[in-house]
N, C-alpha and C. Protein backbone atom coordinates (compact mmCIF):
# COMPACT_ATOMS: atom_id res chain seq x y z
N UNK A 1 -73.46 110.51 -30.95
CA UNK A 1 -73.15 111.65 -30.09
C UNK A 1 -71.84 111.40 -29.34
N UNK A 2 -71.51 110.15 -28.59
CA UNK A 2 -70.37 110.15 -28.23
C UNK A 2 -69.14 109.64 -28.94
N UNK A 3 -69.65 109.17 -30.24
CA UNK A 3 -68.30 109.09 -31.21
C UNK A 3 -67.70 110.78 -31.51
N UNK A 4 -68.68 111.36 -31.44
CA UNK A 4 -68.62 113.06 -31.95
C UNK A 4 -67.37 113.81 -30.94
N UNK A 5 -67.75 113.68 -29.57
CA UNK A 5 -67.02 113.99 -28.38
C UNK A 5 -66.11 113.27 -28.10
N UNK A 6 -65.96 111.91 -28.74
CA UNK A 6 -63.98 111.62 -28.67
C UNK A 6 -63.43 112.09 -30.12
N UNK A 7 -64.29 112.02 -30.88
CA UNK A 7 -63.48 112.95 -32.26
C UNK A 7 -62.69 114.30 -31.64
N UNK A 8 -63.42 114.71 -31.08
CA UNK A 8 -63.44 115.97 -31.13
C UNK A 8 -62.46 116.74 -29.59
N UNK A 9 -62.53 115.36 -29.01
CA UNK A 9 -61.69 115.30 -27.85
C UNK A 9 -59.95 114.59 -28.30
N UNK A 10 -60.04 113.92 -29.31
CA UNK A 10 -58.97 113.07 -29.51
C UNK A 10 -58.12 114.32 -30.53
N UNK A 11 -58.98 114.58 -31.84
CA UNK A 11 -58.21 115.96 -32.02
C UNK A 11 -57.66 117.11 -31.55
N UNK A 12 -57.88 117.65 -30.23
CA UNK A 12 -57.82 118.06 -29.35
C UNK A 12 -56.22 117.92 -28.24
N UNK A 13 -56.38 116.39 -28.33
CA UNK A 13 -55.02 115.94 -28.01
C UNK A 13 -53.98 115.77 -28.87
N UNK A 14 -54.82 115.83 -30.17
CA UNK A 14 -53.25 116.16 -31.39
C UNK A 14 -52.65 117.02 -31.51
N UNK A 15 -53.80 117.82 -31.56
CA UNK A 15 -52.93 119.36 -31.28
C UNK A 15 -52.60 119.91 -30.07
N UNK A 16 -52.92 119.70 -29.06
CA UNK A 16 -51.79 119.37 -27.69
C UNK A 16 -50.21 118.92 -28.32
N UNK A 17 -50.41 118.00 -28.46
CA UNK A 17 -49.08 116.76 -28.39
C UNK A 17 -48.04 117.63 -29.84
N UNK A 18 -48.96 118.31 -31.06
CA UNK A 18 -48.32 118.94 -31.90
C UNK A 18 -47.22 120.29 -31.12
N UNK A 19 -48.41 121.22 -30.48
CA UNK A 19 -47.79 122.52 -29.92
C UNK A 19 -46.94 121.98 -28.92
N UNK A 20 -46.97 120.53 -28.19
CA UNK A 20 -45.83 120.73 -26.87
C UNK A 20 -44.17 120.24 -27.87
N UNK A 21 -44.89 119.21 -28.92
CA UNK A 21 -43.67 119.35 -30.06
C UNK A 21 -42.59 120.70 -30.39
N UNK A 22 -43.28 121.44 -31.03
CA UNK A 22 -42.85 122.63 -31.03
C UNK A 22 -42.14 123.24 -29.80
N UNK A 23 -42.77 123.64 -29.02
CA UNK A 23 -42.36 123.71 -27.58
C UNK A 23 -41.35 123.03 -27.12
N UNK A 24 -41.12 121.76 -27.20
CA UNK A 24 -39.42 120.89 -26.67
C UNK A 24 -38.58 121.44 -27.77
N UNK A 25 -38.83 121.70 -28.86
CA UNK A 25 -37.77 121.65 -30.17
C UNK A 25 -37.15 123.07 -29.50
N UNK A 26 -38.14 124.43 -29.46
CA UNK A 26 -37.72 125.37 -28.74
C UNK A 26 -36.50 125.01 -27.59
N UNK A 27 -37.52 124.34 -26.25
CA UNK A 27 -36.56 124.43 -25.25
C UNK A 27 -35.07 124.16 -25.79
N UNK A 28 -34.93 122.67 -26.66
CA UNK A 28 -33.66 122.16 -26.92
C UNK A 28 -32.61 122.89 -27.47
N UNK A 29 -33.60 124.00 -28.21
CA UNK A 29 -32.51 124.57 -29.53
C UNK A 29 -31.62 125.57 -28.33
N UNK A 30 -32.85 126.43 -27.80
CA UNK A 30 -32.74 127.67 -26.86
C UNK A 30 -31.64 127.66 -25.75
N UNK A 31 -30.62 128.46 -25.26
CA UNK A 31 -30.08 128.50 -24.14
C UNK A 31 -30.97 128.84 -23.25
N UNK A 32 -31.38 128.20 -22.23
CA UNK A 32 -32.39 127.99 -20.79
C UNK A 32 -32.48 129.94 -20.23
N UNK A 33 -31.12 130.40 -20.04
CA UNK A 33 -31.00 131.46 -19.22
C UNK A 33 -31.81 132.86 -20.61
N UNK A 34 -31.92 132.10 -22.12
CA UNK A 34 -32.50 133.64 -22.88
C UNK A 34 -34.01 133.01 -23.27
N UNK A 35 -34.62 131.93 -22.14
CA UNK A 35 -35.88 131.64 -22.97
C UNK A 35 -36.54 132.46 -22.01
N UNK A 36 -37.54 133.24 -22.87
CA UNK A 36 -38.50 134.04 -22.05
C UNK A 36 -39.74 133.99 -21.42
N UNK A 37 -39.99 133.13 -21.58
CA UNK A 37 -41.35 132.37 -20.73
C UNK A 37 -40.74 130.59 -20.86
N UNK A 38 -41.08 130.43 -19.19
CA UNK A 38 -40.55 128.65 -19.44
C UNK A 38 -42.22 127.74 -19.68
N UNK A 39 -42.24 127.53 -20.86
CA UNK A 39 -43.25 126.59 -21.43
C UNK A 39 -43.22 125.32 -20.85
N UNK A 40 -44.34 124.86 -20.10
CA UNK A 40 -44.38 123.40 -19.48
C UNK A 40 -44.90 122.75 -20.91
N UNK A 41 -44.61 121.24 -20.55
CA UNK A 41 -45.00 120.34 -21.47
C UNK A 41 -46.20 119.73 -21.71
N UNK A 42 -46.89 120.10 -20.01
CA UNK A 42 -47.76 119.68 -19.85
C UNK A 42 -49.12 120.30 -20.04
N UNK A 43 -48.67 121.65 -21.31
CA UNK A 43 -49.84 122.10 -21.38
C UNK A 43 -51.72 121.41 -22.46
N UNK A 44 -52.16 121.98 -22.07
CA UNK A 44 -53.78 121.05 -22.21
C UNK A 44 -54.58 122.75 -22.35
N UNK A 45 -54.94 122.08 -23.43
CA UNK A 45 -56.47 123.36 -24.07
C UNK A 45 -57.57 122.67 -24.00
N UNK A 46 -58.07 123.13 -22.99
CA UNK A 46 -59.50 122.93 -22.37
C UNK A 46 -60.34 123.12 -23.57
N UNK A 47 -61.53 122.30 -23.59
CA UNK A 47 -62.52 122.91 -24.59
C UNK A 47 -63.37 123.65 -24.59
N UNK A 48 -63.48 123.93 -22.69
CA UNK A 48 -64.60 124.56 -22.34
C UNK A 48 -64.27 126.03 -22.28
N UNK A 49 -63.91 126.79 -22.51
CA UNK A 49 -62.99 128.25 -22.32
C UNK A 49 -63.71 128.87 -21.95
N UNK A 50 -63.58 130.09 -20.93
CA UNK A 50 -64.60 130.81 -20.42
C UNK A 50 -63.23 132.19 -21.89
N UNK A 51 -64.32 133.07 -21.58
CA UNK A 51 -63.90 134.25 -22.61
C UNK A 51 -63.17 135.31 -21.65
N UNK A 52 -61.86 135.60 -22.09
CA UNK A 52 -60.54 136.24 -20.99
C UNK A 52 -60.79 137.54 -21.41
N UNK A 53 -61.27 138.01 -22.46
CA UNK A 53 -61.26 139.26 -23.18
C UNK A 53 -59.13 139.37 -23.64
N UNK A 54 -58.59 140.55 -22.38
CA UNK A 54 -57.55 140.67 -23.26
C UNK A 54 -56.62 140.59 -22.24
N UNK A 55 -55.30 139.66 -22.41
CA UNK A 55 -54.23 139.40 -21.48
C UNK A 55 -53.12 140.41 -22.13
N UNK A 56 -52.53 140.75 -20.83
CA UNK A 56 -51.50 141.63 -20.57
C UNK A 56 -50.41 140.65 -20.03
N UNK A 57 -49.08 141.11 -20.65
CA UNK A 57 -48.13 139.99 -20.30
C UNK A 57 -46.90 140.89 -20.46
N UNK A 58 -46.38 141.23 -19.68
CA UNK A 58 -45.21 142.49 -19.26
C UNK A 58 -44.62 141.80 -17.51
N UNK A 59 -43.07 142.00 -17.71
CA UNK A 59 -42.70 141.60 -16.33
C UNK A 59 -42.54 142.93 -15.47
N UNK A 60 -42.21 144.36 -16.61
CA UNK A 60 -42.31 145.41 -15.73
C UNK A 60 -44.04 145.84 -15.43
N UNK A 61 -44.02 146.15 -14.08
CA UNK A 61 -45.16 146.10 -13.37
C UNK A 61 -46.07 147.00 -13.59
N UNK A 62 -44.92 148.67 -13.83
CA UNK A 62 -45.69 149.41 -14.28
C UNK A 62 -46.58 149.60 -15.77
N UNK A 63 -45.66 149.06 -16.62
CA UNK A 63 -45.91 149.21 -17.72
C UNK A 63 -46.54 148.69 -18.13
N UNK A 64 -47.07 147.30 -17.67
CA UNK A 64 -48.22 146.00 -17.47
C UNK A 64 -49.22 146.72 -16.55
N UNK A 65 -49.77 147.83 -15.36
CA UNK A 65 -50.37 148.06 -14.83
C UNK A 65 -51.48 149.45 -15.83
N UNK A 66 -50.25 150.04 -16.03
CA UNK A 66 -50.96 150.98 -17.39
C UNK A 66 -51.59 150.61 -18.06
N UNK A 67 -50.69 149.44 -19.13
CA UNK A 67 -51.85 149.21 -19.85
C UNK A 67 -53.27 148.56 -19.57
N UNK A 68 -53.33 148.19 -18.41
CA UNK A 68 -54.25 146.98 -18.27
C UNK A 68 -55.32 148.19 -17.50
N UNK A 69 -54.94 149.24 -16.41
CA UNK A 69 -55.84 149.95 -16.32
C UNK A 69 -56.54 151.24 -17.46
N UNK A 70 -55.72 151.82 -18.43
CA UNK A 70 -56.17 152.02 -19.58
C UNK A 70 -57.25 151.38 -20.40
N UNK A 71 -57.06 149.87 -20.76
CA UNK A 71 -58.14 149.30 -21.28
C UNK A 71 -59.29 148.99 -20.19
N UNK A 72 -59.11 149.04 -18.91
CA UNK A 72 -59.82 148.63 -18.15
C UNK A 72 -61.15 149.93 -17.78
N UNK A 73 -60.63 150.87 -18.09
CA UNK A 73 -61.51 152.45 -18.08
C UNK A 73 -62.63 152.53 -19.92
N UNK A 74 -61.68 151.57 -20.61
CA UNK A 74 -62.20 151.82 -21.81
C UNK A 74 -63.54 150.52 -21.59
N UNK A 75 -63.38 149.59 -20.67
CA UNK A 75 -64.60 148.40 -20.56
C UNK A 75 -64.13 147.26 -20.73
N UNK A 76 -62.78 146.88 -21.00
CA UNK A 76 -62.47 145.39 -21.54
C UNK A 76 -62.37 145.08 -20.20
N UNK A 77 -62.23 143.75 -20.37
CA UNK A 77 -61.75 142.77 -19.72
C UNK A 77 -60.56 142.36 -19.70
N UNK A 78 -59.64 142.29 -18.61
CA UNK A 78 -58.80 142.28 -19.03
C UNK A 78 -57.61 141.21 -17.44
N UNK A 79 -56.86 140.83 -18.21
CA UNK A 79 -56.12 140.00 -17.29
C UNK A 79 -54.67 139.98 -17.47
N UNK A 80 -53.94 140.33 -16.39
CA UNK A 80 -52.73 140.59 -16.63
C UNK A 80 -51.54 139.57 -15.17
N UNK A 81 -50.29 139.95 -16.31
CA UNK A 81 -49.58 138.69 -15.57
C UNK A 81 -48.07 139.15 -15.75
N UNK A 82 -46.84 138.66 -15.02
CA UNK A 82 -45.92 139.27 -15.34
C UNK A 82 -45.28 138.25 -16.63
N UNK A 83 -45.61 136.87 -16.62
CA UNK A 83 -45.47 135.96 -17.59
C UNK A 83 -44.90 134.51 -17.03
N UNK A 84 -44.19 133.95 -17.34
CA UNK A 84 -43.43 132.52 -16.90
C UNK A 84 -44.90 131.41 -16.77
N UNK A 85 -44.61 130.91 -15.38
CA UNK A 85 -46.00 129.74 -15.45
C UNK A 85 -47.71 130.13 -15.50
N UNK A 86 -47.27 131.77 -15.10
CA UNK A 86 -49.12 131.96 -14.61
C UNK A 86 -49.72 132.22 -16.39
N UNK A 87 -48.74 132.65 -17.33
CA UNK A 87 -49.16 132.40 -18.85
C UNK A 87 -50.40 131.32 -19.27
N UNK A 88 -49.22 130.34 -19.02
CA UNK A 88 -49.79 128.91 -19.03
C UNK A 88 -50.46 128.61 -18.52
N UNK A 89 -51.12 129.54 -17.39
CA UNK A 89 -52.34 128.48 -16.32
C UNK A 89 -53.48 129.36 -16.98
N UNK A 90 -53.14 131.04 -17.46
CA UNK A 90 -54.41 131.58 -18.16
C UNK A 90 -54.87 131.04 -19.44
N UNK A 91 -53.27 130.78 -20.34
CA UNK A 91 -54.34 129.94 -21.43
C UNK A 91 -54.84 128.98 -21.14
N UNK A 92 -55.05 128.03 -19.84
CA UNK A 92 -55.15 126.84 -19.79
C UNK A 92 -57.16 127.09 -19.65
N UNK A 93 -57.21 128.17 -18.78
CA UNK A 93 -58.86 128.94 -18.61
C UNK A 93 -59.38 129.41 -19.46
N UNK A 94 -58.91 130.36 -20.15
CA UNK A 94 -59.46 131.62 -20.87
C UNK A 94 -58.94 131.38 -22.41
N UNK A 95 -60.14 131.73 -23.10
CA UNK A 95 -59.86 132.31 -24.39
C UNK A 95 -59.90 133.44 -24.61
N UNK A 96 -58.59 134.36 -25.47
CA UNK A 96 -58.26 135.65 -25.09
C UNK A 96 -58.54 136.06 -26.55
N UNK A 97 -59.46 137.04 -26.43
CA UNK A 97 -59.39 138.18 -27.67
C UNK A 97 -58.08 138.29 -28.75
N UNK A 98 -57.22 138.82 -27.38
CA UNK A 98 -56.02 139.99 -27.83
C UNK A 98 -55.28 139.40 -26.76
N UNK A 99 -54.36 139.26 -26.78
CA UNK A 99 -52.84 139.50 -25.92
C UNK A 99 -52.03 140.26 -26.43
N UNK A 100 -51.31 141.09 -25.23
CA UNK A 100 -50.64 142.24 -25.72
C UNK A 100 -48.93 141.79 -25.12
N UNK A 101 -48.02 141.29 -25.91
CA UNK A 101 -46.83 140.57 -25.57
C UNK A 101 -45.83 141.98 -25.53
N UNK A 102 -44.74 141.36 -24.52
CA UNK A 102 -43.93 142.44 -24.97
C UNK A 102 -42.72 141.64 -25.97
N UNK A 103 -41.86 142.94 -26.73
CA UNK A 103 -41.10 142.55 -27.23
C UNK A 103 -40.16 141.40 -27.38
N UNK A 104 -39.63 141.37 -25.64
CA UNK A 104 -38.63 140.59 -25.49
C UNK A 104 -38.84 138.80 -25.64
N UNK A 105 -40.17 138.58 -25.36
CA UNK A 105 -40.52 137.47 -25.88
C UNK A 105 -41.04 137.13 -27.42
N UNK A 106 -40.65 137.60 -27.91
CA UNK A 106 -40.64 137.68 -29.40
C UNK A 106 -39.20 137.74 -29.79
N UNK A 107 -38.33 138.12 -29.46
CA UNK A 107 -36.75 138.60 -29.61
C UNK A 107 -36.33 137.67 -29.27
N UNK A 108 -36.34 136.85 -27.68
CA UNK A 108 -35.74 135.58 -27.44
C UNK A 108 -35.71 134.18 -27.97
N UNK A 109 -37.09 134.07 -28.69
CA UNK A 109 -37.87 132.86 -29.33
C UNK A 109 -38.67 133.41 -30.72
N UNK A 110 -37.91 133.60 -31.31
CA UNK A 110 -38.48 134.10 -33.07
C UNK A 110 -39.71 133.20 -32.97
N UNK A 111 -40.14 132.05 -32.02
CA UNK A 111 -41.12 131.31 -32.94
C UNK A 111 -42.35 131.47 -31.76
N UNK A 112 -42.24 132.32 -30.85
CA UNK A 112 -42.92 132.63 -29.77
C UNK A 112 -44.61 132.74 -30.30
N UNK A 113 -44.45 133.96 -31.14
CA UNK A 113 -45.75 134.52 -31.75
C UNK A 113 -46.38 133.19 -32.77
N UNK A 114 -45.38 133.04 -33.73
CA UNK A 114 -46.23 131.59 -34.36
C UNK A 114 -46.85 130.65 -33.74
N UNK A 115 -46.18 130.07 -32.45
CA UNK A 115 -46.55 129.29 -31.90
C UNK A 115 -47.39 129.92 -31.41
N UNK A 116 -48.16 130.81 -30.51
CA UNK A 116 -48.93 131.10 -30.09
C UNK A 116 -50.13 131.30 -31.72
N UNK A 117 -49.94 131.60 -32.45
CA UNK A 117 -50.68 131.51 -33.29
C UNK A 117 -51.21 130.74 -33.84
N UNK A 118 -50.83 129.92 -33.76
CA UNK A 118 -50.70 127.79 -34.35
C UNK A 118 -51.62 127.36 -32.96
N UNK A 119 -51.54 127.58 -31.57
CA UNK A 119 -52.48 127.51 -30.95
C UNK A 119 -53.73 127.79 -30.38
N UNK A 120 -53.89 129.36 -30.92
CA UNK A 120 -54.90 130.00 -30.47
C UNK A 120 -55.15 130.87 -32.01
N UNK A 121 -55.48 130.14 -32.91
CA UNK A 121 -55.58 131.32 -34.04
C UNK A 121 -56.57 132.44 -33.94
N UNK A 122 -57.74 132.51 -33.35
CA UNK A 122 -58.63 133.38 -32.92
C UNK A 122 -57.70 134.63 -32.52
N UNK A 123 -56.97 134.58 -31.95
CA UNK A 123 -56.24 135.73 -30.90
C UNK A 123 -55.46 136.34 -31.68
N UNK A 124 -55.85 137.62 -31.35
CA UNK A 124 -54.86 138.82 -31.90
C UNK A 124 -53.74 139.05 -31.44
N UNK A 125 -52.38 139.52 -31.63
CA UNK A 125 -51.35 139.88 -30.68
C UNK A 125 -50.61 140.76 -31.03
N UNK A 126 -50.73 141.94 -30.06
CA UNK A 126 -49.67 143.34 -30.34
C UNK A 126 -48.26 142.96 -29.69
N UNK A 127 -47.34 143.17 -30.06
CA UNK A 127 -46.00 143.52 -29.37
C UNK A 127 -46.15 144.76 -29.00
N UNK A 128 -45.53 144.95 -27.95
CA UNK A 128 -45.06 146.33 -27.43
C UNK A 128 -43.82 146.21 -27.40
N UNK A 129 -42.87 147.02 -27.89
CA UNK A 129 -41.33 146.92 -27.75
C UNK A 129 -40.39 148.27 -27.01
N UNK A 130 -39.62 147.90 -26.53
CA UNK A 130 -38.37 149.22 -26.23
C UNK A 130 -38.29 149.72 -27.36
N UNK A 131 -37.99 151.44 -26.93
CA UNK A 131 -37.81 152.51 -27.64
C UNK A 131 -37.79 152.38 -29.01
N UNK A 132 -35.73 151.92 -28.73
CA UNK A 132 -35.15 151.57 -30.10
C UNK A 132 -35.59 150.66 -30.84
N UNK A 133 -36.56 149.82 -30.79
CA UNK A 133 -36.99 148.37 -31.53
C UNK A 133 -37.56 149.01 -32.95
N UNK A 134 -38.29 149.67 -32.76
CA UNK A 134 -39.06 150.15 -33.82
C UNK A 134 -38.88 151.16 -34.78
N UNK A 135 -37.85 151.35 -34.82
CA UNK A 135 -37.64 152.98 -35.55
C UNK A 135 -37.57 152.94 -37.06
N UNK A 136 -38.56 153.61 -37.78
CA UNK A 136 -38.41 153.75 -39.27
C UNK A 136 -37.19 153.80 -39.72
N UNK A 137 -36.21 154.57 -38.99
CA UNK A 137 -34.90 154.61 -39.71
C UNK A 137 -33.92 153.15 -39.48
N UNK A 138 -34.82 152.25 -38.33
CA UNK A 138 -33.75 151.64 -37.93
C UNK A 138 -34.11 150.19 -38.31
N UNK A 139 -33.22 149.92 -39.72
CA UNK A 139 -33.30 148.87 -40.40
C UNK A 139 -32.98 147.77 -39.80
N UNK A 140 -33.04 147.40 -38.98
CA UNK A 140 -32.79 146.09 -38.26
C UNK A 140 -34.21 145.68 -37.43
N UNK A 141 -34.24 147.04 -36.99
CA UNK A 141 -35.77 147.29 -36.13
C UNK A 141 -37.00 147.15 -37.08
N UNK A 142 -36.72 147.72 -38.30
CA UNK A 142 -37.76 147.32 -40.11
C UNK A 142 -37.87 145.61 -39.60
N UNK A 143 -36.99 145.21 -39.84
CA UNK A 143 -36.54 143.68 -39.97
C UNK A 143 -37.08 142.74 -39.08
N UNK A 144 -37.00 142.96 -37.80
CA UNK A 144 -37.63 142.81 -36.54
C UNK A 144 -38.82 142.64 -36.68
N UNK A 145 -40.02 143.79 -37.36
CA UNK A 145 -40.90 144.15 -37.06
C UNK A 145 -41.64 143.60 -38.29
N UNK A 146 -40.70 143.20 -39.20
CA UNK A 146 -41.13 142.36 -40.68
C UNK A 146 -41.81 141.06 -39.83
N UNK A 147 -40.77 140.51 -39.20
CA UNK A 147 -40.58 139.23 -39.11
C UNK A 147 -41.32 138.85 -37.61
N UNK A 148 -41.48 139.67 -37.33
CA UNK A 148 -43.19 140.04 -36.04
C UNK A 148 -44.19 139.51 -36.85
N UNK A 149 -44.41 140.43 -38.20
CA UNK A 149 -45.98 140.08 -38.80
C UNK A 149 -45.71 138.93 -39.38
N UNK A 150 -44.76 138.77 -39.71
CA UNK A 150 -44.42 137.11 -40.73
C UNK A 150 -45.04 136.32 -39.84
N UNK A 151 -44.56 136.14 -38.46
CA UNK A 151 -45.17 135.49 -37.49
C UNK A 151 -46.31 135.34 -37.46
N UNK A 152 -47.04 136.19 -37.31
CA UNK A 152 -48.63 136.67 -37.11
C UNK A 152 -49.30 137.39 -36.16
N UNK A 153 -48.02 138.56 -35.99
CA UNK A 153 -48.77 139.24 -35.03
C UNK A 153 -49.16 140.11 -35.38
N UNK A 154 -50.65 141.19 -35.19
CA UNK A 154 -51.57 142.08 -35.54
C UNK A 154 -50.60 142.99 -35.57
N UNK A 155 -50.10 144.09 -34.49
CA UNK A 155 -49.30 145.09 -34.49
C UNK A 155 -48.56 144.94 -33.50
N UNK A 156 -47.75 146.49 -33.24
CA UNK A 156 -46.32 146.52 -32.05
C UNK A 156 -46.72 148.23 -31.86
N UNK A 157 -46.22 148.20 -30.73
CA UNK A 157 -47.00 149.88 -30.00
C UNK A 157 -45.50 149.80 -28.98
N UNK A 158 -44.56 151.05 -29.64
CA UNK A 158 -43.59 151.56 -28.74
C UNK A 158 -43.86 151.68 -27.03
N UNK A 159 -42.84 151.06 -26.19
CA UNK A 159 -42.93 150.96 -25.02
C UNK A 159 -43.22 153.02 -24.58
N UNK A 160 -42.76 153.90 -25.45
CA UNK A 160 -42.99 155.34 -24.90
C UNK A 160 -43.95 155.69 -25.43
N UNK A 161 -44.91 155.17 -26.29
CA UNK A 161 -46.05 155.68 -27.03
C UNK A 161 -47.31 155.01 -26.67
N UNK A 162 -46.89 154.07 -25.85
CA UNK A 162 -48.17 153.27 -25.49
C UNK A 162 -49.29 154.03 -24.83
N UNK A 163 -49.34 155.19 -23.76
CA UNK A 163 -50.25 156.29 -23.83
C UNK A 163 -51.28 156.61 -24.58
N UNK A 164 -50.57 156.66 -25.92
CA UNK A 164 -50.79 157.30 -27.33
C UNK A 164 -51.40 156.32 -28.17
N UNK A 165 -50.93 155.72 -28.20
CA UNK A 165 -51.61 155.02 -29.38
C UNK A 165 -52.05 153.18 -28.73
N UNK A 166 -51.97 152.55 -28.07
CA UNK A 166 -52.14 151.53 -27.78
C UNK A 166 -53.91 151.52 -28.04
N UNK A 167 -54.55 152.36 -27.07
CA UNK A 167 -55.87 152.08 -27.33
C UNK A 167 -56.88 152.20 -28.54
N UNK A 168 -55.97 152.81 -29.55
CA UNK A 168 -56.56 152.97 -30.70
C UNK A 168 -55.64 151.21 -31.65
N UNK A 169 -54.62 151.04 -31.15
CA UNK A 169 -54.51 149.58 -31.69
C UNK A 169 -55.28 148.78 -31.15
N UNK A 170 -55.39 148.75 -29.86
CA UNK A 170 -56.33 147.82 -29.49
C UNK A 170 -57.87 147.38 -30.36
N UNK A 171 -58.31 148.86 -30.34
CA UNK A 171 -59.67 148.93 -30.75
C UNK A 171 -59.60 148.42 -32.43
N UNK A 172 -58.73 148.80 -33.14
CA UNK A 172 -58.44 148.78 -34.08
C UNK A 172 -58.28 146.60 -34.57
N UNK A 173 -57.49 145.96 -33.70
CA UNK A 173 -57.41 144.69 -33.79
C UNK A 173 -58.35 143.69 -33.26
N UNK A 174 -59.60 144.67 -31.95
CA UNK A 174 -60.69 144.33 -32.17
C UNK A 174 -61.78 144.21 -32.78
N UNK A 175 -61.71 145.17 -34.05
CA UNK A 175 -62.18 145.20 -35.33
C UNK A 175 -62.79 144.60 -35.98
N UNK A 176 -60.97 144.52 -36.44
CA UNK A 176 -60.65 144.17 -37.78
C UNK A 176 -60.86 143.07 -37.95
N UNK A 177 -61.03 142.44 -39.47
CA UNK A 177 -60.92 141.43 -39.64
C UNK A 177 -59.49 140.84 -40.45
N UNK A 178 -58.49 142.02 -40.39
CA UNK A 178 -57.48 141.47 -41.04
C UNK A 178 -56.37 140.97 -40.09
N UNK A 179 -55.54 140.23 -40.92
CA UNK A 179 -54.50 139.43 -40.25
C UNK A 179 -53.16 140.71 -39.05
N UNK A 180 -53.07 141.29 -40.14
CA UNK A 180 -52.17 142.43 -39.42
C UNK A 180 -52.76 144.29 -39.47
N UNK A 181 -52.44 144.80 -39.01
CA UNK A 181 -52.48 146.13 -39.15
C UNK A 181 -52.34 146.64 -40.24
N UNK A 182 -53.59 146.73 -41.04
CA UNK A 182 -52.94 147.31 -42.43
C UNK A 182 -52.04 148.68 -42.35
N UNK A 183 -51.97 149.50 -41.14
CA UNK A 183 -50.86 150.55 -41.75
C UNK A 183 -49.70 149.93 -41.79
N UNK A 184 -49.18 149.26 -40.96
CA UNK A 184 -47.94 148.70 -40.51
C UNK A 184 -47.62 147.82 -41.90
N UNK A 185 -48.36 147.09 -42.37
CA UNK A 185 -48.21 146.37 -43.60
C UNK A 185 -47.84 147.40 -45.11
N UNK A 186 -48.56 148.72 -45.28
CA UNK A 186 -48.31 149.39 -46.20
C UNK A 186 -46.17 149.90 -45.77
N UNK A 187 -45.67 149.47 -45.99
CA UNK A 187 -44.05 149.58 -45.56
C UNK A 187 -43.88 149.83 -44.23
N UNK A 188 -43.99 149.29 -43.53
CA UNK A 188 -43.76 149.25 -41.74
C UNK A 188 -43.71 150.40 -40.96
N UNK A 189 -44.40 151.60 -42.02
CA UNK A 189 -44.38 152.46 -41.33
C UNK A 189 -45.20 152.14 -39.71
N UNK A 190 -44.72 153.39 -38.64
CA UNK A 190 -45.35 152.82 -37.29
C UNK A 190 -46.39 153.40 -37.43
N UNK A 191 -47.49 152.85 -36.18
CA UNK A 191 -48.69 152.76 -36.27
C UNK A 191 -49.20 153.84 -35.38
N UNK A 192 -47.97 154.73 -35.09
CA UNK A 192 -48.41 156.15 -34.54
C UNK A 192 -49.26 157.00 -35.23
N UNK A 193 -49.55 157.16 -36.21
CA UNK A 193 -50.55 157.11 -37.15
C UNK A 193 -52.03 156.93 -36.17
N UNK A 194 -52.13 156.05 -35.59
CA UNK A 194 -53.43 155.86 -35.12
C UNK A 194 -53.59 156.65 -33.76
N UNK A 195 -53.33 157.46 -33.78
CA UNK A 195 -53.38 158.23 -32.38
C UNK A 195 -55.01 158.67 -31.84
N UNK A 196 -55.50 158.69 -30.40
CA UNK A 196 -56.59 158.84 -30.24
C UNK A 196 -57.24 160.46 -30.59
């Protein structure tokens, strides 16, 4: 029994010591003033996790308050933050369903979402992006939004449509059992499609 619980504790610290790897390679590569959340080194995944349901992570207040009271009328659970250290102190508690990231931390650190994925594979994650990020016509924004799911994130819900369609992504990535949004995957069309 207690060979079981340092197995299982010692693996535990590998993959610690793996993700803060990742994490310095980031800081080093990154100019300090475009990293979008400052990742301590000293982060530690508890084994004991209480269940977070779904984190909200937006520095604008309103747009982080919406969504979080939206899902909060629908019954989730839900925990929200503007991002930087208090990130790190919620994953350090909670195991989260869903986190709903915004764009810009995905844009600053291409490896934002992987890494979060490489640590918490359970967890779903929508981007929400500005306007222009997403536009069918706008092949760079295609590209963007390729290389979102390459990552592993479920979906992305326009910063002006979030009203509209967020709670049907939500519900939708609480679901599912697939990796991404299958509409978004059939050619990137957007996922306005899922409207309530």
């Amino acid at each position: 029994m207690g060979r079981t619980y340092y197995s299982a504790e010692k693996d535990m610290e590998d993959k610690v010591r793996r993700i803060e790897q990742d994490f310095n390679r980031i800081e080093n590569r990154e100019d300090r003033k475009f990293m979008a959340v400052g990742m301590p080194v000293d982060l530690w995944l508890e084994s004991g996790f209480d269940e977070g349901g779904i984190l909200v992570i937006n520095s604008d207040v309103n747009i982080r308050s919406n969504i979080a009271n939206s899902l909060r009328t629908r019954g989730y659970k839900v925990h929200e933050t503007s991002g930087g250290p208090d990130v790190m102190s919620l994953l350090r508690k909670f195991s989260f369903s869903l986190m709903i990231v915004p764009w810009v931390m995905f844009e600053r650190s291409g490896d934002f979402v992987s890494l979060l994925r490489k640590a918490f594979p359970q967890t779903r994650i929508i981007i929400t992006s500005p306007n222009f990020a997403w536009s069918s016509e706008n092949v760079v924004g295609a590209s963007h939004g390729k290389n979102a799911l390459d990552a592993g994130a479920y979906s992305y819900v326009p910063d002006k449509h979030i009203d509209r369609s967020l709670l049907t992504c939500v519900e939708s990535a609480m679901k599912s059992h697939e990796r991404s949004c299958p509409v978004l995957m059939n050619g990137l069309a957007c996922n306005l499609k899922c409207t309530l």
